[in-house]
Protein backbone atom coordinates (compact mmCIF):
# COMPACT_ATOMS: atom_id res chain seq x y z
CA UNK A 1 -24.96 9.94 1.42
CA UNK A 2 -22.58 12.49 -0.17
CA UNK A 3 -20.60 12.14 2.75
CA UNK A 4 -20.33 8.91 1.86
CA UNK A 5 -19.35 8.92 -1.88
CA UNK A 6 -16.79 11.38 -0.92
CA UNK A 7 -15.18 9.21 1.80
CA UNK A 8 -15.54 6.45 -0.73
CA UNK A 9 -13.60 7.99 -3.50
CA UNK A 10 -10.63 9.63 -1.51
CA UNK A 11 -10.25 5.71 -0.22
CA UNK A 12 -10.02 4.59 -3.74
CA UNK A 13 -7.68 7.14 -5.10
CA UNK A 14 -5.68 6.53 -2.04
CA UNK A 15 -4.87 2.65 -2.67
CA UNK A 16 -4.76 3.19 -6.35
CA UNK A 17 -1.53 5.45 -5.08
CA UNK A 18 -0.56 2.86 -3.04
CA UNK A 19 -0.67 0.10 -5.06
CA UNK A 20 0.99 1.54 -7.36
CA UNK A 21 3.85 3.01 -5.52
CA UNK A 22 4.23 -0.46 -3.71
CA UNK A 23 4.97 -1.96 -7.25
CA UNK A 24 7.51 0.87 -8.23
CA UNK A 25 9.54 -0.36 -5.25
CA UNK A 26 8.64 -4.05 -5.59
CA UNK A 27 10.17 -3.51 -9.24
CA UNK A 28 12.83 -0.96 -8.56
CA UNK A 29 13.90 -3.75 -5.95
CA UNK A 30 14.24 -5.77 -8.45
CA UNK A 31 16.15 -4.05 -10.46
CA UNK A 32 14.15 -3.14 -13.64
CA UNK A 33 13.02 -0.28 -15.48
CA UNK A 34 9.60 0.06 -16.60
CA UNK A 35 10.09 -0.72 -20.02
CA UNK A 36 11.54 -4.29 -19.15
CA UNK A 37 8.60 -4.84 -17.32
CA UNK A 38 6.22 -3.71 -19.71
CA UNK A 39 8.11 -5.80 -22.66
CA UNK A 40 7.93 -9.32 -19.98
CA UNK A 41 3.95 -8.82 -19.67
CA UNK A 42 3.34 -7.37 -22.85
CA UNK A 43 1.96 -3.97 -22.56
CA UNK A 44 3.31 -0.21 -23.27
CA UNK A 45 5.35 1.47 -20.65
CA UNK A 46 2.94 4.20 -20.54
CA UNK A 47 0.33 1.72 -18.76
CA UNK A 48 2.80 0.94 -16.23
CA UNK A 49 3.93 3.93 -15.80
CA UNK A 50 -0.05 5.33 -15.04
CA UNK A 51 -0.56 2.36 -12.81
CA UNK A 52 2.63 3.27 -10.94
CA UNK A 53 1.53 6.87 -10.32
CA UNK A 54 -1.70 5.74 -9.00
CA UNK A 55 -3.64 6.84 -11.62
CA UNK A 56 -5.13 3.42 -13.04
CA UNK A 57 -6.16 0.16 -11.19
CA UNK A 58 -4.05 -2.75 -13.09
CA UNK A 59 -6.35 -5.68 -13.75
CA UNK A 60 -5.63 -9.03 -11.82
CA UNK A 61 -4.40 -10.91 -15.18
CA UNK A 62 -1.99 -7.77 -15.00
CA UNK A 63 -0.74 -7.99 -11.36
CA UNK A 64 -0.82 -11.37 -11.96
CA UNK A 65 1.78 -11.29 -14.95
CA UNK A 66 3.81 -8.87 -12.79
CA UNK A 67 4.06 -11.08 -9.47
CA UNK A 68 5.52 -13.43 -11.86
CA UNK A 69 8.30 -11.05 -13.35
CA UNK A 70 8.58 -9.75 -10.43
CA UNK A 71 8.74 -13.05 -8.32
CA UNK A 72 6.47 -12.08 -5.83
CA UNK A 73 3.35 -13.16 -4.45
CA UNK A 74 -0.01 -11.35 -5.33
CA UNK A 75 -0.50 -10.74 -1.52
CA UNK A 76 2.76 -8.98 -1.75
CA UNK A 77 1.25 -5.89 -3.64
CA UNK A 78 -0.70 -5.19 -0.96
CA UNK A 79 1.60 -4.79 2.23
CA UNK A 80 1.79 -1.35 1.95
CA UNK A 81 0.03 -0.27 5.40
CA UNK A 82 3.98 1.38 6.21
CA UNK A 83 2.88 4.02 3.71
CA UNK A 84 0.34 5.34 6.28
CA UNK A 85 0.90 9.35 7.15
CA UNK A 86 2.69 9.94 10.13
CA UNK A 87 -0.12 12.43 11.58
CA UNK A 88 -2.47 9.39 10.20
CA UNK A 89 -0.94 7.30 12.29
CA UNK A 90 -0.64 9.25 14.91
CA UNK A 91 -4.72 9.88 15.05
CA UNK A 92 -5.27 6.19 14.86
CA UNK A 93 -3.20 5.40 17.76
CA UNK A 94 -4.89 8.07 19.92
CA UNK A 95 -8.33 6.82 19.04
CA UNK A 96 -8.13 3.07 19.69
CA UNK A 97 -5.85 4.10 23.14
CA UNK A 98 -8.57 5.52 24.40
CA UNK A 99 -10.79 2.94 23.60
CA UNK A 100 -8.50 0.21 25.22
CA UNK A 101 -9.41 -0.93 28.99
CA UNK A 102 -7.00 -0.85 32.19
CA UNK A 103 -5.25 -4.14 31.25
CA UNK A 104 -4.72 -3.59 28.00
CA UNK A 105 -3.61 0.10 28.22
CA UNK A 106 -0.80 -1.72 30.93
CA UNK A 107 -0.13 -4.12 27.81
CA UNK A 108 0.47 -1.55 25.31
CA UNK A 109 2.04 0.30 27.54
CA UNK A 110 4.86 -2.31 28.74
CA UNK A 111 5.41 -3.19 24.74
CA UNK A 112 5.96 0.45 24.02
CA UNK A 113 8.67 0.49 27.30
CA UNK A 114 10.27 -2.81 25.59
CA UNK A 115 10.01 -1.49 21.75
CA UNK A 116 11.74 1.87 22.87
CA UNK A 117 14.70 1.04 25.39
């Protein structure tokens, strides 16, 4: 069970880091500074400022208020799987390869032949 918890929290403080690094780029993209942002939805800069460092959760009326400055979609906060670790990544792939079967190792395989040349 400890195991658990443990597992648990290191998954929550990793998306609140993602989240929140996925709306410093979704608003550096769009050109603004913190402070606009925080004076369009009506908060301090210090609260974005902890929710883009990871440290805080936003609330939905919040990412809701900043989809809208920021003219995204809500669903758009949360395409950040690109921020996966490299070695992460690399772990992942190894594990579900060798879970694949004959045919769809050939699959992969052919893709990876088309993806790199």
């Amino acid at each position: 069970m400890e195991n658990y918890r443990y597992e648990l929290y290191h998954l929550v403080v990793d998306n609140k880091k993602k989240l929140g690094k996925r709306i410093k780029e979704l608003r550096k993209q769009k050109g603004l500074t913190q402070e606009q942002v925080a004076e369009f939805i009506e908060m301090e800069q210090n609260t974005i400022s902890v929710i883009e460092s990871g440290r805080n959760f936003p609330t939905l009326v919040t990412l809701e208020k900043m989809a809208t400055v920021l003219g995204v979609d809500l669903s758009d906060f949360f395409n950040y799987e690109y921020f996966e670790d490299i070695d992460y990544i690399k772990q992942s792939t190894k594990i579900k390869l060798e879970q694949m079967n004959e045919a769809q190792m050939r699959n992969i395989y052919k893709y990876i032949n088309n993806v790199i040349n």
